[in-house]
Protein backbone atom coordinates (compact mmCIF):
# COMPACT_ATOMS: atom_id res chain seq x y z
CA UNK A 1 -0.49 32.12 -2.43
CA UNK A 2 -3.23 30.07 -0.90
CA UNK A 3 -3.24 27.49 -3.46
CA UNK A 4 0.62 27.00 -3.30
CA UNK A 5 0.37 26.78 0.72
CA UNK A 6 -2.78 24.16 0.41
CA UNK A 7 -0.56 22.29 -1.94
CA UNK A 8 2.77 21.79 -0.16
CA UNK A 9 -0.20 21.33 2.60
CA UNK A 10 -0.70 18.42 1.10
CA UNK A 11 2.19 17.36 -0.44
CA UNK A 12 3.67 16.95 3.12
CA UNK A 13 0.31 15.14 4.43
CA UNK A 14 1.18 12.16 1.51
CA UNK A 15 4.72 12.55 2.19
CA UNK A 16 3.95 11.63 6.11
CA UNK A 17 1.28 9.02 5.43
CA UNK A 18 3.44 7.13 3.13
CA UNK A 19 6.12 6.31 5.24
CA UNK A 20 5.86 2.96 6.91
CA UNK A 21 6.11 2.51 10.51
CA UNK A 22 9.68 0.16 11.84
CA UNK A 23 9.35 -3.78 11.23
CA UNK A 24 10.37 -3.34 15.03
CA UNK A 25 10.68 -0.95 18.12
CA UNK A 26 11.78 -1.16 21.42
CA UNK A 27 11.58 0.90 24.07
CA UNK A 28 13.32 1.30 27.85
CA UNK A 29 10.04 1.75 29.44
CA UNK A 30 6.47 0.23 29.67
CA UNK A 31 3.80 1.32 27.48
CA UNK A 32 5.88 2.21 24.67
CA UNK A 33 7.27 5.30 26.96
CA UNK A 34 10.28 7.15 27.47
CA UNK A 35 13.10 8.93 25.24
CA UNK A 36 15.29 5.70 25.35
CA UNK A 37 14.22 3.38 22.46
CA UNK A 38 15.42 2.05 19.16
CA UNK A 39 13.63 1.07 15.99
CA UNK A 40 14.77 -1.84 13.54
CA UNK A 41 13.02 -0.47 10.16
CA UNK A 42 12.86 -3.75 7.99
CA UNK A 43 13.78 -7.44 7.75
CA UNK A 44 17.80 -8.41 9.12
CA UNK A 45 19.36 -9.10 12.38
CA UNK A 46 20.71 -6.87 15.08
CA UNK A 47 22.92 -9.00 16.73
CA UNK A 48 24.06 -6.16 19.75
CA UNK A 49 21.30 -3.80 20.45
CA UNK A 50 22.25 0.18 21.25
CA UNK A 51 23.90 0.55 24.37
CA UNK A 52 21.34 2.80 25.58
CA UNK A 53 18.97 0.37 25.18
CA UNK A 54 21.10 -2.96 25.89
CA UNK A 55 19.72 -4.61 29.10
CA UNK A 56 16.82 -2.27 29.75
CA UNK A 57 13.80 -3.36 26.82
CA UNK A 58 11.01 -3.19 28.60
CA UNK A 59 8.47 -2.64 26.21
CA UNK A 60 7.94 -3.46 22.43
CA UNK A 61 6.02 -3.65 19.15
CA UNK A 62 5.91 -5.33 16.20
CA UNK A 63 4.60 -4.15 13.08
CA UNK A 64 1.95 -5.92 10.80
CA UNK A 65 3.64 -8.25 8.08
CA UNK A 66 6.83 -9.11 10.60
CA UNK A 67 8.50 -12.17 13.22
CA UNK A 68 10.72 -11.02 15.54
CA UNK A 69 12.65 -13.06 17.16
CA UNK A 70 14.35 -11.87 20.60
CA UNK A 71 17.20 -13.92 21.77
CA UNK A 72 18.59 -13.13 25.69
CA UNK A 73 21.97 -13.37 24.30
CA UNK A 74 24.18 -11.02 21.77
CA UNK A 75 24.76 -12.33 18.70
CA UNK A 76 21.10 -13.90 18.42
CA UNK A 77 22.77 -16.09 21.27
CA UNK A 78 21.82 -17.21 24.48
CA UNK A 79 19.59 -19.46 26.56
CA UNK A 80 15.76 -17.92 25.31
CA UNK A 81 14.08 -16.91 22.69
CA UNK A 82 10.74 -14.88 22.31
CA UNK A 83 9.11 -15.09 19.00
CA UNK A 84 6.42 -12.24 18.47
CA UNK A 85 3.93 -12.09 15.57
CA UNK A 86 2.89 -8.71 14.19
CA UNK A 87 0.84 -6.82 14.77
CA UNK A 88 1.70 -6.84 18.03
CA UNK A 89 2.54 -4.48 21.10
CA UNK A 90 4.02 -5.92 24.37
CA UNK A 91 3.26 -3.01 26.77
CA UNK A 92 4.90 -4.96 29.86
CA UNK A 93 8.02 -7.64 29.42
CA UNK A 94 7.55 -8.43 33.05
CA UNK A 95 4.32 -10.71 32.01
CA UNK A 96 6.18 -12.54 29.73
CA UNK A 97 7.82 -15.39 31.28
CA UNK A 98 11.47 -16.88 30.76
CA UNK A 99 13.11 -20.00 32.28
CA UNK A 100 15.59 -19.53 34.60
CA UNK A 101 16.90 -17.04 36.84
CA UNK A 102 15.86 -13.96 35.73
CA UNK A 103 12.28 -15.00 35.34
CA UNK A 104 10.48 -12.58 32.54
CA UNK A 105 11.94 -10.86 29.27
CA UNK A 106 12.34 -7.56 31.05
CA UNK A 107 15.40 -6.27 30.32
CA UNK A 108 16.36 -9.61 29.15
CA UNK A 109 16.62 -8.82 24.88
CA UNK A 110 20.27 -8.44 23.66
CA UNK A 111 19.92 -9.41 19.96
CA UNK A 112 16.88 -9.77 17.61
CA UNK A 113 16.08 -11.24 14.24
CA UNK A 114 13.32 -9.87 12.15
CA UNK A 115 11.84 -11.32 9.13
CA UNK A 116 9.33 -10.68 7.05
CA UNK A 117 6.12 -12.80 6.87
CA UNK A 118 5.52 -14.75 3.44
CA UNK A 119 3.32 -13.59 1.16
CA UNK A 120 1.54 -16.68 0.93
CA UNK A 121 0.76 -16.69 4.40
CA UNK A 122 -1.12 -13.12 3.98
CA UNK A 123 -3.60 -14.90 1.10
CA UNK A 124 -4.72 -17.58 3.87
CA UNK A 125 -6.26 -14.59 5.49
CA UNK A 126 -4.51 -13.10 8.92
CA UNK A 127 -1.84 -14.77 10.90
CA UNK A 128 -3.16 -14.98 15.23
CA UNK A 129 -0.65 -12.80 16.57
CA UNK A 130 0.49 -15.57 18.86
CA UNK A 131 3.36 -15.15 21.17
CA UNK A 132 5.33 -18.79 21.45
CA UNK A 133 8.04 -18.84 23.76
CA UNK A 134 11.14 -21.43 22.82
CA UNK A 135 13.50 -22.93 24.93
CA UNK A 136 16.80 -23.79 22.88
């Protein structure tokens, strides 16, 4: 009985571990808080985020091996972009600054595209996980 507890023990400790973490999340508070988030688990665009979520990012991450690229717009539309390298964990949107009225990302993302980074790029040796900011 031990042994066959020790090994679905384990079986669900490789299970766990193997499971990558989302290309992207986003959450409705700082620091990566709060119930209200969503998660983008590979390369593709969202062009409308959740409603739950739409107009109130104010934190995010990127995973290791991604781009996002926020727009202010739906439909990967709008005035702004935000392009984030992973790795990479904005605890705050408010220190990010945007042209215009509204001033910072906070609460500004409505649509993001996510790709992954070349493979190429990860034999140069890692990638700065620079934030550029873009005006369109």
């Amino acid at each position: 009985m031990k042994t066959l507890l020790t090994s679905l023990l384990l079986l669900l400790m490789a299970t766990t571990q193997a499971q990558d973490s989302p290309a992207v999340q986003l959450w409705a508070a700082a620091n990566g808080q709060g119930m209200i988030h969503q998660s983008i688990p590979d390369a593709g665009e969202v062009p409308e985020l959740r409603m739950e979520v739409r107009g109130k990012v104010r934190s995010l991450e990127v995973a290791a091996g991604y781009v996002a690229v926020f727009h202010d717009g739906e439909d990967l539309d709008g005035l702004n972009t935000l392009e984030v390298c992973g790795p990479k964990r904005i605890d705050d949107l408010s220190t990010m600054p945007m042209l215009g009225l509204r001033g910072n990302w906070n609460g500004a993302i409505a649509s993001v595209e996510v790709m992954r980074m070349k493979s190429d790029d990860a034999e140069e040796g890692p990638i700065d996980p620079m934030i550029a900011l873009e005006q369109r």
